[in-house]
C-alpha atoms as a PDB file:
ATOM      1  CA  UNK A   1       0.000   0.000   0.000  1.00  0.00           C
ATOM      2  CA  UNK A   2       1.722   3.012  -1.023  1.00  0.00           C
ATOM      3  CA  UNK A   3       1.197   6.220   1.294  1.00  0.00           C
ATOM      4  CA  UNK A   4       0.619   9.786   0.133  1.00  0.00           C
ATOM      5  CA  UNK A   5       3.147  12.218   2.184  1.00  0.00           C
ATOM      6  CA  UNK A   6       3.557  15.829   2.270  1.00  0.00           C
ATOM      7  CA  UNK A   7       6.211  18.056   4.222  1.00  0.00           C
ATOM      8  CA  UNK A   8       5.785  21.096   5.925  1.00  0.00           C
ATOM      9  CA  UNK A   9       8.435  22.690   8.036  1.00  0.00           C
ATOM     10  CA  UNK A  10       7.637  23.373  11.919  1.00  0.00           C
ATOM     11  CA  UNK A  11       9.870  25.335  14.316  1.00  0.00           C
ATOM     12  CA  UNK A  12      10.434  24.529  18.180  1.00  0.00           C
ATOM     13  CA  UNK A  13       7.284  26.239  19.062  1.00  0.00           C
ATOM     14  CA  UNK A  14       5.077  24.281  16.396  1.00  0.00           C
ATOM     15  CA  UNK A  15       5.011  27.079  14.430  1.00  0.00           C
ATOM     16  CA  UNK A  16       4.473  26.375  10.534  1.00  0.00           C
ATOM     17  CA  UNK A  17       6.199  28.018   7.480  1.00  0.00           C
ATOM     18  CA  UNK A  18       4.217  29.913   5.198  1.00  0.00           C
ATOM     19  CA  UNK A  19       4.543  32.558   2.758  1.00  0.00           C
ATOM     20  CA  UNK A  20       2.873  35.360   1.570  1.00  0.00           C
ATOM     21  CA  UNK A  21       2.072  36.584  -2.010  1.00  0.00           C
ATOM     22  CA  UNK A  22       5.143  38.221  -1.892  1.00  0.00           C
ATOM     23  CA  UNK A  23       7.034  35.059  -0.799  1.00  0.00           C
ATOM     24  CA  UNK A  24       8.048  36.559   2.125  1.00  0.00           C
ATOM     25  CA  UNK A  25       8.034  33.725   5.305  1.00  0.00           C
ATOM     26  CA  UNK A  26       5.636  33.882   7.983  1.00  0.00           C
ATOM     27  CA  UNK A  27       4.988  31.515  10.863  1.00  0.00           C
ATOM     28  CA  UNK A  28       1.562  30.313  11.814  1.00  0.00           C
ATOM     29  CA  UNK A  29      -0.091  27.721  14.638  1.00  0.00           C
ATOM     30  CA  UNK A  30      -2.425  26.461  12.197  1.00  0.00           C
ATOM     31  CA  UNK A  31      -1.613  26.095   8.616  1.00  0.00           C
ATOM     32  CA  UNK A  32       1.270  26.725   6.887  1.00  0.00           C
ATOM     33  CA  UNK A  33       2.819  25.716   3.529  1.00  0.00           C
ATOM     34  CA  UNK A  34       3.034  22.226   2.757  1.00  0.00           C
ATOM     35  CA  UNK A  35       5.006  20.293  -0.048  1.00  0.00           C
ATOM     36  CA  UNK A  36       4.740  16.833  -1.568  1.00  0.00           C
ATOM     37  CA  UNK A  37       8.927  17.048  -2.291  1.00  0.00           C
ATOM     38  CA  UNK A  38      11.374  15.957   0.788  1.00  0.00           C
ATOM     39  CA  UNK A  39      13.999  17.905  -0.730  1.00  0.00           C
ATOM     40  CA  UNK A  40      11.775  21.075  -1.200  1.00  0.00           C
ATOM     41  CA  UNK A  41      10.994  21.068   2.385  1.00  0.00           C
ATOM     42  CA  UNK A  42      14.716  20.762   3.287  1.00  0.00           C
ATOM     43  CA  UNK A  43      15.435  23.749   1.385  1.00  0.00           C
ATOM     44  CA  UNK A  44      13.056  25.697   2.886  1.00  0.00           C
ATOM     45  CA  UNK A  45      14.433  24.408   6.479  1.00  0.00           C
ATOM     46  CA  UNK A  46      18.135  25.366   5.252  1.00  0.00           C
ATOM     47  CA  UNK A  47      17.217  29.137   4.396  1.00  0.00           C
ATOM     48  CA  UNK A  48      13.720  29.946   7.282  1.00  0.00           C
ATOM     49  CA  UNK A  49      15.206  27.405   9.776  1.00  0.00           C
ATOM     50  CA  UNK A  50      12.944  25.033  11.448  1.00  0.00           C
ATOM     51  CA  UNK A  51      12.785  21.605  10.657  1.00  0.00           C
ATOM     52  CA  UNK A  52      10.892  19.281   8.580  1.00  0.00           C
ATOM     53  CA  UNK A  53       8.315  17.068   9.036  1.00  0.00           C
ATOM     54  CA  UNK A  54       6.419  14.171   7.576  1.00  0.00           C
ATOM     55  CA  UNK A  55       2.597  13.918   7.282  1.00  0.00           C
ATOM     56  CA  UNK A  56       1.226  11.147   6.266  1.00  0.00           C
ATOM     57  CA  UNK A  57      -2.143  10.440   5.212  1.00  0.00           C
ATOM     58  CA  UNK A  58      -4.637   8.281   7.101  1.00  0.00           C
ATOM     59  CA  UNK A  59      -4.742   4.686   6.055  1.00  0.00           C
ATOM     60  CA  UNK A  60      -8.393   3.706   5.124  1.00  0.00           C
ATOM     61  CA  UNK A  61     -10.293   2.003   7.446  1.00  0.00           C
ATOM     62  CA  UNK A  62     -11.266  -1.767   6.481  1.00  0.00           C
ATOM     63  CA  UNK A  63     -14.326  -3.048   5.683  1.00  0.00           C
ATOM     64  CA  UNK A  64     -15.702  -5.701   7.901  1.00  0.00           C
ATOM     65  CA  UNK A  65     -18.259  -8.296   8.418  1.00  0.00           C
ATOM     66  CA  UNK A  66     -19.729  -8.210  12.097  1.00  0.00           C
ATOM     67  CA  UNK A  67     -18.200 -11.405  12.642  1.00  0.00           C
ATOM     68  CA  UNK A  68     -14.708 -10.177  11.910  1.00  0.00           C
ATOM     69  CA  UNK A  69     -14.902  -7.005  14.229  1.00  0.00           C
ATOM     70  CA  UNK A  70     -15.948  -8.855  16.707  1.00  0.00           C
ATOM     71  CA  UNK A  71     -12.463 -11.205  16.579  1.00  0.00           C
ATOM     72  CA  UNK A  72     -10.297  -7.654  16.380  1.00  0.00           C
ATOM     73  CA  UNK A  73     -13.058  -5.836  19.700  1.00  0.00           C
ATOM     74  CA  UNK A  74     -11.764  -9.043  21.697  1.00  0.00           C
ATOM     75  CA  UNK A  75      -8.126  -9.131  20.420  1.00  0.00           C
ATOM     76  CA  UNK A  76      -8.106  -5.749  22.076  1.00  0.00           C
ATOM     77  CA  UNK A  77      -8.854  -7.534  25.273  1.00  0.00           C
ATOM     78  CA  UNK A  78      -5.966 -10.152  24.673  1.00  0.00           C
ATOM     79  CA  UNK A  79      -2.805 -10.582  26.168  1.00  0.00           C
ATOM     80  CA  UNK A  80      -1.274 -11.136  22.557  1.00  0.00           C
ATOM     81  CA  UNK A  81      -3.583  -9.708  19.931  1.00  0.00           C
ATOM     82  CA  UNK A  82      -1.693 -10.828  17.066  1.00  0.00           C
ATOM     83  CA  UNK A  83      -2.057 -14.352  18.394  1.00  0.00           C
ATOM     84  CA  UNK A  84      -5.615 -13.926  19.109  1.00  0.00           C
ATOM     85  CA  UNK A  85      -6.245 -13.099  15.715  1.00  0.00           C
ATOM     86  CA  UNK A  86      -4.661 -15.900  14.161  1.00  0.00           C
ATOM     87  CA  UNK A  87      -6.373 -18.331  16.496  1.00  0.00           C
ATOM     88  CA  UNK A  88      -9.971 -16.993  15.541  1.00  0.00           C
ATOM     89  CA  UNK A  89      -9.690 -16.532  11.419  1.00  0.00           C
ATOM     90  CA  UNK A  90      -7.930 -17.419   8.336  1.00  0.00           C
ATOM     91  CA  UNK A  91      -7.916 -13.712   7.509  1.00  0.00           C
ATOM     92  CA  UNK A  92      -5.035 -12.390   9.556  1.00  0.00           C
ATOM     93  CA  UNK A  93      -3.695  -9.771   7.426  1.00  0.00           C
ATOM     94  CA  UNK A  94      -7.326  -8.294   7.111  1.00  0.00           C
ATOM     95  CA  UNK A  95      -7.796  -8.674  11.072  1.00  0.00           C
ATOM     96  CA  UNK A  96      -4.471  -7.247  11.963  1.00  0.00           C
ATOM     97  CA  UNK A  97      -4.819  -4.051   9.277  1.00  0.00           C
ATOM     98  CA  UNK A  98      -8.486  -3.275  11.125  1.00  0.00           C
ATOM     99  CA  UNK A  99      -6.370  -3.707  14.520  1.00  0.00           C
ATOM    100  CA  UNK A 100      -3.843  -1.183  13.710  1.00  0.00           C
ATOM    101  CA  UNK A 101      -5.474   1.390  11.516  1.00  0.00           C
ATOM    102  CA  UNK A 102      -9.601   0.904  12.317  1.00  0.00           C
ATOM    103  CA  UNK A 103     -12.671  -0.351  10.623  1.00  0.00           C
ATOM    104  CA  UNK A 104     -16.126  -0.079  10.040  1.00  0.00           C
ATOM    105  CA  UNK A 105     -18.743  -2.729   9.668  1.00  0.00           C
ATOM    106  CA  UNK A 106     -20.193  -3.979   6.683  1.00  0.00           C
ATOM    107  CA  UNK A 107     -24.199  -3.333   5.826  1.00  0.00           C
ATOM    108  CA  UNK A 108     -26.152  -6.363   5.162  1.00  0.00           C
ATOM    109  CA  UNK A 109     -26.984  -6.238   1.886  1.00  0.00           C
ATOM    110  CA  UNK A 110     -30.424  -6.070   1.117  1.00  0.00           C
ATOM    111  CA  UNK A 111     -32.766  -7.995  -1.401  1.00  0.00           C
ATOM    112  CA  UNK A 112     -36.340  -7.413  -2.849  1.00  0.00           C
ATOM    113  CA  UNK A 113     -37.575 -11.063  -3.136  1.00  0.00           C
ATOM    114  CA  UNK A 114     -39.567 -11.792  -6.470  1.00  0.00           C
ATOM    115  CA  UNK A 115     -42.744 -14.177  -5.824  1.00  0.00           C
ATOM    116  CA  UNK A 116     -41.855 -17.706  -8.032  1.00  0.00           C
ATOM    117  CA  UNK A 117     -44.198 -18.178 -10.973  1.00  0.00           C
ATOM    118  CA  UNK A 118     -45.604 -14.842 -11.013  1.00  0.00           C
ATOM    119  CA  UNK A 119     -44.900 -11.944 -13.495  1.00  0.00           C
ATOM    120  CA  UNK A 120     -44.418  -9.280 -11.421  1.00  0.00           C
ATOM    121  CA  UNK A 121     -45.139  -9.773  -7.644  1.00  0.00           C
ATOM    122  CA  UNK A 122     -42.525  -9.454  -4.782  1.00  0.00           C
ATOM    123  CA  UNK A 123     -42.882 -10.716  -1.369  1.00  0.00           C
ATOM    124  CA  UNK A 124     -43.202  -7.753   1.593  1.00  0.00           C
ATOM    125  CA  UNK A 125     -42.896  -8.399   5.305  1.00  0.00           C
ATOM    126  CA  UNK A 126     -45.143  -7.675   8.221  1.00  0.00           C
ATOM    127  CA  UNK A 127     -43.772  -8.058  11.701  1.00  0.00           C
ATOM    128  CA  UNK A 128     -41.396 -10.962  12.287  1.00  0.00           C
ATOM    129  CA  UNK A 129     -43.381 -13.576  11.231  1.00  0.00           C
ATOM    130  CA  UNK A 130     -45.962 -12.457   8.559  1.00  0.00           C
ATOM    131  CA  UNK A 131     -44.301 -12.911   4.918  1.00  0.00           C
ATOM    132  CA  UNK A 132     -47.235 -11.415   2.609  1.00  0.00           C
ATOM    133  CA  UNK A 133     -47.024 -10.764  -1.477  1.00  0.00           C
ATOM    134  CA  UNK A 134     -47.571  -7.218  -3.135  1.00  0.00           C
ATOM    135  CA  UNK A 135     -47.493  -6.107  -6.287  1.00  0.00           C
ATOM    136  CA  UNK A 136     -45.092  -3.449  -8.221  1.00  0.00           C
ATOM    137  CA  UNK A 137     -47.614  -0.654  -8.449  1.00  0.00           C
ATOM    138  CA  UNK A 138     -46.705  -0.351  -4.741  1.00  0.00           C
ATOM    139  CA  UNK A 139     -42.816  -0.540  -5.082  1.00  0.00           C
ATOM    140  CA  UNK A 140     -42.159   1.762  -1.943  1.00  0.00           C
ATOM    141  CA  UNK A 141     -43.731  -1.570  -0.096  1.00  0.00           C
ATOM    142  CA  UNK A 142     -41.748  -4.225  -1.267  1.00  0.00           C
ATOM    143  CA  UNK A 143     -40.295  -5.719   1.855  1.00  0.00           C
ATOM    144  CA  UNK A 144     -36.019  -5.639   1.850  1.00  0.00           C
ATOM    145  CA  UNK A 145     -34.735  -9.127   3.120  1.00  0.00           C
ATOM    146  CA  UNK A 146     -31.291  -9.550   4.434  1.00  0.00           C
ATOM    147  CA  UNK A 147     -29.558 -12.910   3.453  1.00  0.00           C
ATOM    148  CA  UNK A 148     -30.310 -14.211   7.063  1.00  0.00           C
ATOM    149  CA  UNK A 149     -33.844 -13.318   6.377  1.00  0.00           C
ATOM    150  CA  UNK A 150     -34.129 -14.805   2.936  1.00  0.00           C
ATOM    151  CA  UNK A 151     -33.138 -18.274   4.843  1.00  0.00           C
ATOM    152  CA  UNK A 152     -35.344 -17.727   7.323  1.00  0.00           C
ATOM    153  CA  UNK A 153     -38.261 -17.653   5.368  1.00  0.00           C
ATOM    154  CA  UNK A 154     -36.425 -19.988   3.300  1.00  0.00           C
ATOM    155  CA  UNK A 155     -36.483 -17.515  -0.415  1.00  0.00           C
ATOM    156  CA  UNK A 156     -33.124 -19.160  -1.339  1.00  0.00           C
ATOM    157  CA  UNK A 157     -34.284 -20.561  -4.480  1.00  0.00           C
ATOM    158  CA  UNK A 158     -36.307 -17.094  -5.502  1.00  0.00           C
ATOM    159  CA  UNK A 159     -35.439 -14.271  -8.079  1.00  0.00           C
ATOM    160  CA  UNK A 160     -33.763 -11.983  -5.825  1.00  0.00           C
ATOM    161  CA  UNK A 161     -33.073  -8.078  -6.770  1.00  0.00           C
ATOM    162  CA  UNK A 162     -30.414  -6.443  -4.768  1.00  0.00           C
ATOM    163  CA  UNK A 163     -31.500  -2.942  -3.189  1.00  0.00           C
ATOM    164  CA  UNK A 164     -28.689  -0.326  -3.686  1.00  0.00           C
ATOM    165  CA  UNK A 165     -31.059   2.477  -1.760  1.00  0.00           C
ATOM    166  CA  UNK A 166     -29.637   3.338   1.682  1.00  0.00           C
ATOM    167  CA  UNK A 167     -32.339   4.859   2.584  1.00  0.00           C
ATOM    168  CA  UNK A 168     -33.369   2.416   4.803  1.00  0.00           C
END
Protein backbone atom coordinates (compact mmCIF):
# COMPACT_ATOMS: atom_id res chain seq x y z
CA UNK A 1 0.00 0.00 0.00
CA UNK A 2 1.72 3.01 -1.02
CA UNK A 3 1.20 6.22 1.29
CA UNK A 4 0.62 9.79 0.13
CA UNK A 5 3.15 12.22 2.18
CA UNK A 6 3.56 15.83 2.27
CA UNK A 7 6.21 18.06 4.22
CA UNK A 8 5.79 21.10 5.93
CA UNK A 9 8.44 22.69 8.04
CA UNK A 10 7.64 23.37 11.92
CA UNK A 11 9.87 25.33 14.32
CA UNK A 12 10.43 24.53 18.18
CA UNK A 13 7.28 26.24 19.06
CA UNK A 14 5.08 24.28 16.40
CA UNK A 15 5.01 27.08 14.43
CA UNK A 16 4.47 26.38 10.53
CA UNK A 17 6.20 28.02 7.48
CA UNK A 18 4.22 29.91 5.20
CA UNK A 19 4.54 32.56 2.76
CA UNK A 20 2.87 35.36 1.57
CA UNK A 21 2.07 36.58 -2.01
CA UNK A 22 5.14 38.22 -1.89
CA UNK A 23 7.03 35.06 -0.80
CA UNK A 24 8.05 36.56 2.12
CA UNK A 25 8.03 33.73 5.30
CA UNK A 26 5.64 33.88 7.98
CA UNK A 27 4.99 31.52 10.86
CA UNK A 28 1.56 30.31 11.81
CA UNK A 29 -0.09 27.72 14.64
CA UNK A 30 -2.43 26.46 12.20
CA UNK A 31 -1.61 26.10 8.62
CA UNK A 32 1.27 26.72 6.89
CA UNK A 33 2.82 25.72 3.53
CA UNK A 34 3.03 22.23 2.76
CA UNK A 35 5.01 20.29 -0.05
CA UNK A 36 4.74 16.83 -1.57
CA UNK A 37 8.93 17.05 -2.29
CA UNK A 38 11.37 15.96 0.79
CA UNK A 39 14.00 17.90 -0.73
CA UNK A 40 11.77 21.08 -1.20
CA UNK A 41 10.99 21.07 2.38
CA UNK A 42 14.72 20.76 3.29
CA UNK A 43 15.43 23.75 1.39
CA UNK A 44 13.06 25.70 2.89
CA UNK A 45 14.43 24.41 6.48
CA UNK A 46 18.13 25.37 5.25
CA UNK A 47 17.22 29.14 4.40
CA UNK A 48 13.72 29.95 7.28
CA UNK A 49 15.21 27.40 9.78
CA UNK A 50 12.94 25.03 11.45
CA UNK A 51 12.79 21.60 10.66
CA UNK A 52 10.89 19.28 8.58
CA UNK A 53 8.32 17.07 9.04
CA UNK A 54 6.42 14.17 7.58
CA UNK A 55 2.60 13.92 7.28
CA UNK A 56 1.23 11.15 6.27
CA UNK A 57 -2.14 10.44 5.21
CA UNK A 58 -4.64 8.28 7.10
CA UNK A 59 -4.74 4.69 6.06
CA UNK A 60 -8.39 3.71 5.12
CA UNK A 61 -10.29 2.00 7.45
CA UNK A 62 -11.27 -1.77 6.48
CA UNK A 63 -14.33 -3.05 5.68
CA UNK A 64 -15.70 -5.70 7.90
CA UNK A 65 -18.26 -8.30 8.42
CA UNK A 66 -19.73 -8.21 12.10
CA UNK A 67 -18.20 -11.40 12.64
CA UNK A 68 -14.71 -10.18 11.91
CA UNK A 69 -14.90 -7.00 14.23
CA UNK A 70 -15.95 -8.86 16.71
CA UNK A 71 -12.46 -11.21 16.58
CA UNK A 72 -10.30 -7.65 16.38
CA UNK A 73 -13.06 -5.84 19.70
CA UNK A 74 -11.76 -9.04 21.70
CA UNK A 75 -8.13 -9.13 20.42
CA UNK A 76 -8.11 -5.75 22.08
CA UNK A 77 -8.85 -7.53 25.27
CA UNK A 78 -5.97 -10.15 24.67
CA UNK A 79 -2.80 -10.58 26.17
CA UNK A 80 -1.27 -11.14 22.56
CA UNK A 81 -3.58 -9.71 19.93
CA UNK A 82 -1.69 -10.83 17.07
CA UNK A 83 -2.06 -14.35 18.39
CA UNK A 84 -5.62 -13.93 19.11
CA UNK A 85 -6.24 -13.10 15.72
CA UNK A 86 -4.66 -15.90 14.16
CA UNK A 87 -6.37 -18.33 16.50
CA UNK A 88 -9.97 -16.99 15.54
CA UNK A 89 -9.69 -16.53 11.42
CA UNK A 90 -7.93 -17.42 8.34
CA UNK A 91 -7.92 -13.71 7.51
CA UNK A 92 -5.04 -12.39 9.56
CA UNK A 93 -3.70 -9.77 7.43
CA UNK A 94 -7.33 -8.29 7.11
CA UNK A 95 -7.80 -8.67 11.07
CA UNK A 96 -4.47 -7.25 11.96
CA UNK A 97 -4.82 -4.05 9.28
CA UNK A 98 -8.49 -3.27 11.13
CA UNK A 99 -6.37 -3.71 14.52
CA UNK A 100 -3.84 -1.18 13.71
CA UNK A 101 -5.47 1.39 11.52
CA UNK A 102 -9.60 0.90 12.32
CA UNK A 103 -12.67 -0.35 10.62
CA UNK A 104 -16.13 -0.08 10.04
CA UNK A 105 -18.74 -2.73 9.67
CA UNK A 106 -20.19 -3.98 6.68
CA UNK A 107 -24.20 -3.33 5.83
CA UNK A 108 -26.15 -6.36 5.16
CA UNK A 109 -26.98 -6.24 1.89
CA UNK A 110 -30.42 -6.07 1.12
CA UNK A 111 -32.77 -7.99 -1.40
CA UNK A 112 -36.34 -7.41 -2.85
CA UNK A 113 -37.57 -11.06 -3.14
CA UNK A 114 -39.57 -11.79 -6.47
CA UNK A 115 -42.74 -14.18 -5.82
CA UNK A 116 -41.86 -17.71 -8.03
CA UNK A 117 -44.20 -18.18 -10.97
CA UNK A 118 -45.60 -14.84 -11.01
CA UNK A 119 -44.90 -11.94 -13.50
CA UNK A 120 -44.42 -9.28 -11.42
CA UNK A 121 -45.14 -9.77 -7.64
CA UNK A 122 -42.52 -9.45 -4.78
CA UNK A 123 -42.88 -10.72 -1.37
CA UNK A 124 -43.20 -7.75 1.59
CA UNK A 125 -42.90 -8.40 5.30
CA UNK A 126 -45.14 -7.67 8.22
CA UNK A 127 -43.77 -8.06 11.70
CA UNK A 128 -41.40 -10.96 12.29
CA UNK A 129 -43.38 -13.58 11.23
CA UNK A 130 -45.96 -12.46 8.56
CA UNK A 131 -44.30 -12.91 4.92
CA UNK A 132 -47.24 -11.42 2.61
CA UNK A 133 -47.02 -10.76 -1.48
CA UNK A 134 -47.57 -7.22 -3.13
CA UNK A 135 -47.49 -6.11 -6.29
CA UNK A 136 -45.09 -3.45 -8.22
CA UNK A 137 -47.61 -0.65 -8.45
CA UNK A 138 -46.71 -0.35 -4.74
CA UNK A 139 -42.82 -0.54 -5.08
CA UNK A 140 -42.16 1.76 -1.94
CA UNK A 141 -43.73 -1.57 -0.10
CA UNK A 142 -41.75 -4.23 -1.27
CA UNK A 143 -40.30 -5.72 1.86
CA UNK A 144 -36.02 -5.64 1.85
CA UNK A 145 -34.73 -9.13 3.12
CA UNK A 146 -31.29 -9.55 4.43
CA UNK A 147 -29.56 -12.91 3.45
CA UNK A 148 -30.31 -14.21 7.06
CA UNK A 149 -33.84 -13.32 6.38
CA UNK A 150 -34.13 -14.81 2.94
CA UNK A 151 -33.14 -18.27 4.84
CA UNK A 152 -35.34 -17.73 7.32
CA UNK A 153 -38.26 -17.65 5.37
CA UNK A 154 -36.43 -19.99 3.30
CA UNK A 155 -36.48 -17.51 -0.41
CA UNK A 156 -33.12 -19.16 -1.34
CA UNK A 157 -34.28 -20.56 -4.48
CA UNK A 158 -36.31 -17.09 -5.50
CA UNK A 159 -35.44 -14.27 -8.08
CA UNK A 160 -33.76 -11.98 -5.82
CA UNK A 161 -33.07 -8.08 -6.77
CA UNK A 162 -30.41 -6.44 -4.77
CA UNK A 163 -31.50 -2.94 -3.19
CA UNK A 164 -28.69 -0.33 -3.69
CA UNK A 165 -31.06 2.48 -1.76
CA UNK A 166 -29.64 3.34 1.68
CA UNK A 167 -32.34 4.86 2.58
CA UNK A 168 -33.37 2.42 4.80
Amino acid sequence: MSEEKLYVVEDDNRLHLAFNDAGKPMWFQTGGNFTATDSVASMWSLKHGGHVVTLVEEPEKVVLSEKQAEIVEDAHNAKRPASYIILKSNDEELLMNAYVNGYTVEKDKKYNIKVPHTKEVWYYKSGDADLLTICPADKELRGTFTKAEIEHYGLQDCEKEEVTDDAD
